[in-house]
PDB file of N, CA and C in Angstrom:
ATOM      1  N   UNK A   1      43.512 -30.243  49.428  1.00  0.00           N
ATOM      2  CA  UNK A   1      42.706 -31.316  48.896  1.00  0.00           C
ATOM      3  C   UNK A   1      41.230 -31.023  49.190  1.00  0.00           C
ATOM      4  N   UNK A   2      40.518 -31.006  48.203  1.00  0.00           N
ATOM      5  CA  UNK A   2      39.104 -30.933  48.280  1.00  0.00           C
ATOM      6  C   UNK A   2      38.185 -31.702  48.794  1.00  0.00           C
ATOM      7  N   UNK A   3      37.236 -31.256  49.962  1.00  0.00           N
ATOM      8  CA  UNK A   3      36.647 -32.421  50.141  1.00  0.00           C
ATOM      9  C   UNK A   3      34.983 -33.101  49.526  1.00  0.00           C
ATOM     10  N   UNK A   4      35.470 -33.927  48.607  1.00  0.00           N
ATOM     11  CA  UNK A   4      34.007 -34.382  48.174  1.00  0.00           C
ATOM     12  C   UNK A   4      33.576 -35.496  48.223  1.00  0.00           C
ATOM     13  N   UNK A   5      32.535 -35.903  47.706  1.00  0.00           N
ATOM     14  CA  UNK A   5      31.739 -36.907  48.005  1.00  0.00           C
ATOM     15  C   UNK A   5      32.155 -37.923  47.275  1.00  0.00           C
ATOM     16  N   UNK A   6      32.158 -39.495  47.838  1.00  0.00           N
ATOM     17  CA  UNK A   6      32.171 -40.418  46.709  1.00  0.00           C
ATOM     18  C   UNK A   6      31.589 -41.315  46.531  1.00  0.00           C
ATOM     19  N   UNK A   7      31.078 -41.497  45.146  1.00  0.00           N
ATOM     20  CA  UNK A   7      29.725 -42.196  44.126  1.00  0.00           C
ATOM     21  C   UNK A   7      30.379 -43.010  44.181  1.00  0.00           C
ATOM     22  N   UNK A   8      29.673 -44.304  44.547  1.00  0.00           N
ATOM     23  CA  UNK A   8      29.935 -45.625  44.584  1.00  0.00           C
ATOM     24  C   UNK A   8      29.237 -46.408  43.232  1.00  0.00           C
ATOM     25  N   UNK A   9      29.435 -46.059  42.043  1.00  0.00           N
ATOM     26  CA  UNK A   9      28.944 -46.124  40.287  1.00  0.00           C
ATOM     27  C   UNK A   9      28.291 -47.619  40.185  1.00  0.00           C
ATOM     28  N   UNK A  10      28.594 -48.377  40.971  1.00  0.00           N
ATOM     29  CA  UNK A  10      28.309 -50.137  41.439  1.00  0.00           C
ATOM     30  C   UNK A  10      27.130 -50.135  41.474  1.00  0.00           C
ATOM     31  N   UNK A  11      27.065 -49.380  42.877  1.00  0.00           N
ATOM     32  CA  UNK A  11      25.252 -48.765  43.728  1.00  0.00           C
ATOM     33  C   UNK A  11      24.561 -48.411  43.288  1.00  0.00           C
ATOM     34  N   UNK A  12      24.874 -46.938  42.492  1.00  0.00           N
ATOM     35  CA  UNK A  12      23.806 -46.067  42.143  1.00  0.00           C
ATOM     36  C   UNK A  12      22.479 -46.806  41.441  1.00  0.00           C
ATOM     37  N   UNK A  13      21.634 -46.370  40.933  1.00  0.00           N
ATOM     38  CA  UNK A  13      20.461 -47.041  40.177  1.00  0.00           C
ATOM     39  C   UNK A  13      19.929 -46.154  39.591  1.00  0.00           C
ATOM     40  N   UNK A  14      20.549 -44.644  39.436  1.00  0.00           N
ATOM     41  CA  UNK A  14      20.296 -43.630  38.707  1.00  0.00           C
ATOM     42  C   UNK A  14      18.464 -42.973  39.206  1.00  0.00           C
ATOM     43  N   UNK A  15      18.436 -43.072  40.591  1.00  0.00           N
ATOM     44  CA  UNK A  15      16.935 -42.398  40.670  1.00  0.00           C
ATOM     45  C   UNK A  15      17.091 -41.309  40.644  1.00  0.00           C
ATOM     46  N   UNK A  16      18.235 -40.426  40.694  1.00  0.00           N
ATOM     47  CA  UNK A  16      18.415 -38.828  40.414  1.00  0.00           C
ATOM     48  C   UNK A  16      17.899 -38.103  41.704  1.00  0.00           C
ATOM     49  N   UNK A  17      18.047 -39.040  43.064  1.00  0.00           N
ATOM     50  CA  UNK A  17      17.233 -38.432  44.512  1.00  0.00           C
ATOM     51  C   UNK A  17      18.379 -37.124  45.009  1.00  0.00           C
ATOM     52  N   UNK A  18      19.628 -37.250  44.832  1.00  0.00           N
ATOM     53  CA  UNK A  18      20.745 -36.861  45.157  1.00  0.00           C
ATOM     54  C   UNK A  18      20.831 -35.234  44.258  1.00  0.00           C
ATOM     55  N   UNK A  19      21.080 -35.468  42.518  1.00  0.00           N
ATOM     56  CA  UNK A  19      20.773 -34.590  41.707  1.00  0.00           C
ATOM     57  C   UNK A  19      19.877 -33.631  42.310  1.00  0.00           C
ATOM     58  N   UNK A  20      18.865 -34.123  42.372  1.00  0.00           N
ATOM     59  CA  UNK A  20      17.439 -32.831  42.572  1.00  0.00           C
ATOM     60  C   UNK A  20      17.246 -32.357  43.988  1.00  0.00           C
ATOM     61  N   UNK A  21      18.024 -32.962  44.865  1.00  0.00           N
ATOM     62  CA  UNK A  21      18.325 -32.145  46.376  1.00  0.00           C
ATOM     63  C   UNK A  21      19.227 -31.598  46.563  1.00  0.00           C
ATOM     64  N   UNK A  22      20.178 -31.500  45.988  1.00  0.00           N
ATOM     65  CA  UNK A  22      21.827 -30.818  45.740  1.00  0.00           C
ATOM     66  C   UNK A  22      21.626 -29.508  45.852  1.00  0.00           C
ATOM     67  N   UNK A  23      21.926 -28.514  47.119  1.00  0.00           N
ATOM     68  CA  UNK A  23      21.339 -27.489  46.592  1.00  0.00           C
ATOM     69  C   UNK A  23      22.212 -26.545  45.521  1.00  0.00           C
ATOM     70  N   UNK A  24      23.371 -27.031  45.401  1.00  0.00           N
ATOM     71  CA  UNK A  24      24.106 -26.209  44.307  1.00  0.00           C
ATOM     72  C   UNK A  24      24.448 -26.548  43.122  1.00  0.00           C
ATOM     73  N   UNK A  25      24.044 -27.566  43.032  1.00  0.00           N
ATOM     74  CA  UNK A  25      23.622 -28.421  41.408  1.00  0.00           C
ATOM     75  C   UNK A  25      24.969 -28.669  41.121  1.00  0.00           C
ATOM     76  N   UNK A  26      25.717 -29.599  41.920  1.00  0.00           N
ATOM     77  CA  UNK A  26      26.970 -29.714  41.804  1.00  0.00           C
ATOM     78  C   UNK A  26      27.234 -31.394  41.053  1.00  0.00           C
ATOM     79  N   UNK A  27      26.244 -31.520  41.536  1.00  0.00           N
ATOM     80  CA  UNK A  27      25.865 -33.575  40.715  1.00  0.00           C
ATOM     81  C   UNK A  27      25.189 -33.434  39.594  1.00  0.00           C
ATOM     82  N   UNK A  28      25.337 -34.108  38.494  1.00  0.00           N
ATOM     83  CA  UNK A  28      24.464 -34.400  37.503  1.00  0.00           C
ATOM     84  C   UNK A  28      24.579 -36.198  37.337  1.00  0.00           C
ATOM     85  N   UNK A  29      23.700 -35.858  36.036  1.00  0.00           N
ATOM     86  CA  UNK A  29      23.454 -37.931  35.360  1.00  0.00           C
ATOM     87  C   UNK A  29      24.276 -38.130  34.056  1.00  0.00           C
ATOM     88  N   UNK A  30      24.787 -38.476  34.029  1.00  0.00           N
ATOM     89  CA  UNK A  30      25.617 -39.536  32.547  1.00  0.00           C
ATOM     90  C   UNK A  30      25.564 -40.428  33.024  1.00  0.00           C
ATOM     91  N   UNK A  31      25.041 -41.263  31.606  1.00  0.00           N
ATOM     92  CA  UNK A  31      25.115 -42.824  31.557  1.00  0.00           C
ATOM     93  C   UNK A  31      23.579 -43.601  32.334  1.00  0.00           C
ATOM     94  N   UNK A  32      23.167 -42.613  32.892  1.00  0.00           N
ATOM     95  CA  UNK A  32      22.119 -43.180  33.668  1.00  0.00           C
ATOM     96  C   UNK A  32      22.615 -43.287  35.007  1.00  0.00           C
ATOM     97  N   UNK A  33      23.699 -42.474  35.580  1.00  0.00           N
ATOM     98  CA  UNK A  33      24.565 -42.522  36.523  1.00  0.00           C
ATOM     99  C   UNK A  33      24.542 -41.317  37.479  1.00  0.00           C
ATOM    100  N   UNK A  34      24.688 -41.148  38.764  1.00  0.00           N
ATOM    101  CA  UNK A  34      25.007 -39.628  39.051  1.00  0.00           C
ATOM    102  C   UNK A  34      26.664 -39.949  39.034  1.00  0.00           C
ATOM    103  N   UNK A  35      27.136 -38.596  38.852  1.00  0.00           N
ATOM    104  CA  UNK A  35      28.900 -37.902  38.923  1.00  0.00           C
ATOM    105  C   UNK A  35      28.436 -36.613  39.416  1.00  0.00           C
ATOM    106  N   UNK A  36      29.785 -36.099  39.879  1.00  0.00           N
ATOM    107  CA  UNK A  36      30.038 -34.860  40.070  1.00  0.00           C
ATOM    108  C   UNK A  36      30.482 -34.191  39.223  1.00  0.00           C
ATOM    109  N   UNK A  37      29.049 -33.504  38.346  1.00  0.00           N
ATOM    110  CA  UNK A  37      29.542 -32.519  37.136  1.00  0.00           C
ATOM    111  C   UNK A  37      30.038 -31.233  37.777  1.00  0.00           C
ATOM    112  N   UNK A  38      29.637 -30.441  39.165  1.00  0.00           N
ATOM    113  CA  UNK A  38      30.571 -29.665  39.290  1.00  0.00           C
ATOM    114  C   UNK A  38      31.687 -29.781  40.089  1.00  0.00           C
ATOM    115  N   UNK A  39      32.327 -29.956  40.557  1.00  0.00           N
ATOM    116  CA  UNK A  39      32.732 -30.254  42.196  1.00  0.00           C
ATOM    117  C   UNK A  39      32.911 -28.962  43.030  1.00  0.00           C
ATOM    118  N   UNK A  40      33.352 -28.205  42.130  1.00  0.00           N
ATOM    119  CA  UNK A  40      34.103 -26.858  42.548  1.00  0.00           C
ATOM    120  C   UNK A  40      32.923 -26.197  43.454  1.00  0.00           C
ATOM    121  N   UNK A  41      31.637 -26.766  42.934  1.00  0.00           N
ATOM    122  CA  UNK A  41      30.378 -26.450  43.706  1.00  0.00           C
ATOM    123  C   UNK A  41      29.756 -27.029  45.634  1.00  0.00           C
ATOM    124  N   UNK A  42      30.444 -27.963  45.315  1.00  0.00           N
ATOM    125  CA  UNK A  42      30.002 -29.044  46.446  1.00  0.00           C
ATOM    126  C   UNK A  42      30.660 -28.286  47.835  1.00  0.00           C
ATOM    127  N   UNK A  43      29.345 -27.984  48.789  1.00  0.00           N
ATOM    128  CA  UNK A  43      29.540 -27.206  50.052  1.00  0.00           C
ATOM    129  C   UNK A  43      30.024 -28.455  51.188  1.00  0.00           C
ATOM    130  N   UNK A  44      29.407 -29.812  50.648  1.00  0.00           N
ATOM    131  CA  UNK A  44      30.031 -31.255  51.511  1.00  0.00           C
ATOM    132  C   UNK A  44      28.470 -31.069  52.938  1.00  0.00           C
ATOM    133  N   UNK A  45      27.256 -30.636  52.168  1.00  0.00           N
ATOM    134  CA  UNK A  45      26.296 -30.594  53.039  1.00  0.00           C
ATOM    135  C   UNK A  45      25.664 -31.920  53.391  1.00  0.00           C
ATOM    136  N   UNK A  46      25.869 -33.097  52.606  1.00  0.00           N
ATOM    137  CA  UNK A  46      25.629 -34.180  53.140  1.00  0.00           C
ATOM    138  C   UNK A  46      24.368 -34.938  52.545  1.00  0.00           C
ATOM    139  N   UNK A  47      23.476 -33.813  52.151  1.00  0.00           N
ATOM    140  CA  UNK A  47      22.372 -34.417  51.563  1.00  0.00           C
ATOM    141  C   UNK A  47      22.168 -35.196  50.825  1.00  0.00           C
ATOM    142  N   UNK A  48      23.067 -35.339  49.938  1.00  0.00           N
ATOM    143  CA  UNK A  48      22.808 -36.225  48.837  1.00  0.00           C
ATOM    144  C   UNK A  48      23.358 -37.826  49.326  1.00  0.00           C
ATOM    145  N   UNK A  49      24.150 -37.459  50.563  1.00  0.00           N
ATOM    146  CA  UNK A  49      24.136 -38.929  50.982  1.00  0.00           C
ATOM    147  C   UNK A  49      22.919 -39.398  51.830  1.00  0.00           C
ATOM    148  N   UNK A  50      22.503 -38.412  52.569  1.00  0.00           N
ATOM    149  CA  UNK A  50      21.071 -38.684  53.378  1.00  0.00           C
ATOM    150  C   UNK A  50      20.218 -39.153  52.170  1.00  0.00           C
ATOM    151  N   UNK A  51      19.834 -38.541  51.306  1.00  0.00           N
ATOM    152  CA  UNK A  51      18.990 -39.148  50.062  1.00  0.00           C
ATOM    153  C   UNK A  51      18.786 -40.025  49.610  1.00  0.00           C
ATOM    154  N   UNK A  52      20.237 -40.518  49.271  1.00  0.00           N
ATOM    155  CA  UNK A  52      20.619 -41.815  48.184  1.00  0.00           C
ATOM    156  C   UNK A  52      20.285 -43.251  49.495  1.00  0.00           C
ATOM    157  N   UNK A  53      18.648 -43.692  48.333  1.00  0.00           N
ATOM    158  CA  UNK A  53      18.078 -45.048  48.817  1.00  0.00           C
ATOM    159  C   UNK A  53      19.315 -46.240  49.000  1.00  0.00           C
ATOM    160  N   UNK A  54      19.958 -46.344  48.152  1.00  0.00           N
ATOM    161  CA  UNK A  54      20.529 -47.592  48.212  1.00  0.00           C
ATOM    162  C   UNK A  54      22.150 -47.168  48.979  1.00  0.00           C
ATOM    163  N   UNK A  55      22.468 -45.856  49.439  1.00  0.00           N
ATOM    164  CA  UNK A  55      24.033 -46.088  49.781  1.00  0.00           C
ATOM    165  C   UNK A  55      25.326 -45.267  48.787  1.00  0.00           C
ATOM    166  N   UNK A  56      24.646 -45.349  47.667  1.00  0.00           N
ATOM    167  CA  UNK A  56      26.160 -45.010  46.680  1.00  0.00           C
ATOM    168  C   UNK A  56      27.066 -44.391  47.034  1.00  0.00           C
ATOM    169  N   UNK A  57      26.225 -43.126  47.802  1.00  0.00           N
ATOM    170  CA  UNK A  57      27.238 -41.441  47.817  1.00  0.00           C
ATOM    171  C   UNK A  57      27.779 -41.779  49.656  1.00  0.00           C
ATOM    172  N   UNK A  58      29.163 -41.453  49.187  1.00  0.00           N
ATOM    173  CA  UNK A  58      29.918 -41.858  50.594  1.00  0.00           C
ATOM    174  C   UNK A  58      30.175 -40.156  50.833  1.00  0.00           C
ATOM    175  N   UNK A  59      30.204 -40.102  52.303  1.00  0.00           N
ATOM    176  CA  UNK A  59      31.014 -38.314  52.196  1.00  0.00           C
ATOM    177  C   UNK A  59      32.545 -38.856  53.438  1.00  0.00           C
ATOM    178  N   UNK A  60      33.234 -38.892  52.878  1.00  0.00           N
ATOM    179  CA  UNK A  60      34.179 -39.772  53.997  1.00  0.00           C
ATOM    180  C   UNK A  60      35.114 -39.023  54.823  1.00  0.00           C
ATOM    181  N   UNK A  61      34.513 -37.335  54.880  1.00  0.00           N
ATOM    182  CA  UNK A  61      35.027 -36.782  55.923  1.00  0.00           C
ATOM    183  C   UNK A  61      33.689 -35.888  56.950  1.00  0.00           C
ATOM    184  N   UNK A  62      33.545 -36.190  58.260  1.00  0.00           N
ATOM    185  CA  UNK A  62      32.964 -34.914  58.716  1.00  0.00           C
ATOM    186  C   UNK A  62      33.311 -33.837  59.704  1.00  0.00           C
ATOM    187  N   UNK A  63      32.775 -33.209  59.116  1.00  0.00           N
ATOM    188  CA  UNK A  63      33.148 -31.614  59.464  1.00  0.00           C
ATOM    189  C   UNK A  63      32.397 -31.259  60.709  1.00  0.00           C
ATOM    190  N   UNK A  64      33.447 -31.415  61.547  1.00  0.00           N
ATOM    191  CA  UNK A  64      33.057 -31.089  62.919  1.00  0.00           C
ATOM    192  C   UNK A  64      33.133 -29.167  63.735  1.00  0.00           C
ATOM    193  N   UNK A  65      32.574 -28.477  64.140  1.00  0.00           N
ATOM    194  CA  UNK A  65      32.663 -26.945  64.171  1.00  0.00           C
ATOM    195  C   UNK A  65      32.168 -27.089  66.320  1.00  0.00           C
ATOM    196  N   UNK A  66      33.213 -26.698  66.727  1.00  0.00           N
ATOM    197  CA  UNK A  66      32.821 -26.105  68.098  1.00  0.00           C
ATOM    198  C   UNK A  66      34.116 -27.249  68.874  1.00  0.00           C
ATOM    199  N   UNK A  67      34.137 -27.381  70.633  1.00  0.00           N
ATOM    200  CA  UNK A  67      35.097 -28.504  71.042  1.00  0.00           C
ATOM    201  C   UNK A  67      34.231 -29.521  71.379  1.00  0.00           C
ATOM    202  N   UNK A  68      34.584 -30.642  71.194  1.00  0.00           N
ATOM    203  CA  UNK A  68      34.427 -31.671  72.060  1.00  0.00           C
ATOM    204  C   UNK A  68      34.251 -31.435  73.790  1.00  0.00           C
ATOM    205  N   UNK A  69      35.360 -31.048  74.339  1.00  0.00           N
ATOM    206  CA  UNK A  69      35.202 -31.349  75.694  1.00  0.00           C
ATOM    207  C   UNK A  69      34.411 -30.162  75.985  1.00  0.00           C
ATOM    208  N   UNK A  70      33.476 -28.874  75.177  1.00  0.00           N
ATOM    209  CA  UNK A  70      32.756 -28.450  75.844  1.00  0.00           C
ATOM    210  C   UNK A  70      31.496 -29.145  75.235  1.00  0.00           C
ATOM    211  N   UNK A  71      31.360 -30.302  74.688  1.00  0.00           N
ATOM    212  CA  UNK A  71      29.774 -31.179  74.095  1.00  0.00           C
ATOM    213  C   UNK A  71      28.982 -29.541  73.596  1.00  0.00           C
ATOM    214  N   UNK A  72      29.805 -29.046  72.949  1.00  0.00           N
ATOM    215  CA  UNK A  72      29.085 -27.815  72.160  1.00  0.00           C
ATOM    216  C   UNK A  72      29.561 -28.315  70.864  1.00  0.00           C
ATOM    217  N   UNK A  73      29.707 -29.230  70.338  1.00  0.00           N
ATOM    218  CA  UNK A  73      30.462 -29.400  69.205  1.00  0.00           C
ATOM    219  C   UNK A  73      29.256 -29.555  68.268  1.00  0.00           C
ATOM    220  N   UNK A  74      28.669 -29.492  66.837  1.00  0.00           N
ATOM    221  CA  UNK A  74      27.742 -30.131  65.797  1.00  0.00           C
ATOM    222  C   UNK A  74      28.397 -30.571  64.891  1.00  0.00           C
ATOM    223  N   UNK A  75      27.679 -31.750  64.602  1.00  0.00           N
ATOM    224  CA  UNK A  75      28.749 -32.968  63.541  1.00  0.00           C
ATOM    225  C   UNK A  75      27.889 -32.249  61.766  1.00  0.00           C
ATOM    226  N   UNK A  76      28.563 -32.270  61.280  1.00  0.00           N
ATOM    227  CA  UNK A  76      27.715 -31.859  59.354  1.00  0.00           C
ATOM    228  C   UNK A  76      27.690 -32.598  58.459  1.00  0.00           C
TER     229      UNK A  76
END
């Protein structure tokens, strides 16, 4: 199962903040909307949820790399 992001279509307000920071151009606009025109693209870097003013883009898994019990861990 792939992990991607999810557009909350309610939220969005179509400012395209998400689109134009994507670095793999994996989001586009229909409708005045962002979607995921590619997905197959999406690295799950997070940005486009850091971006998005109002909330839309959920990423509802994170990708944790290193252990916990050595607090060497970085959250993505």
């Amino acid at each position: 199962m792939p992990l991607l992001p999810i557009i909350h279509l309610e939220r969005c307000t179509g400012c395209e903040c998400c689109v134009l920071c994507c670095p793999t151009q994996a989001l586009g606009m229909r409708d005045g909307k962002a979607f995921l025109a590619h997905p197959e693209r999406c690295d799950y870097e997070a940005r486009c949820e850091e971006v998005c003013p109002v909330g839309a883009i959920e990423l509802p898994y994170r990708i944790v790399m290193g252990t916990p019990e050595e607090d060497s861990y970085q959250e993505n």
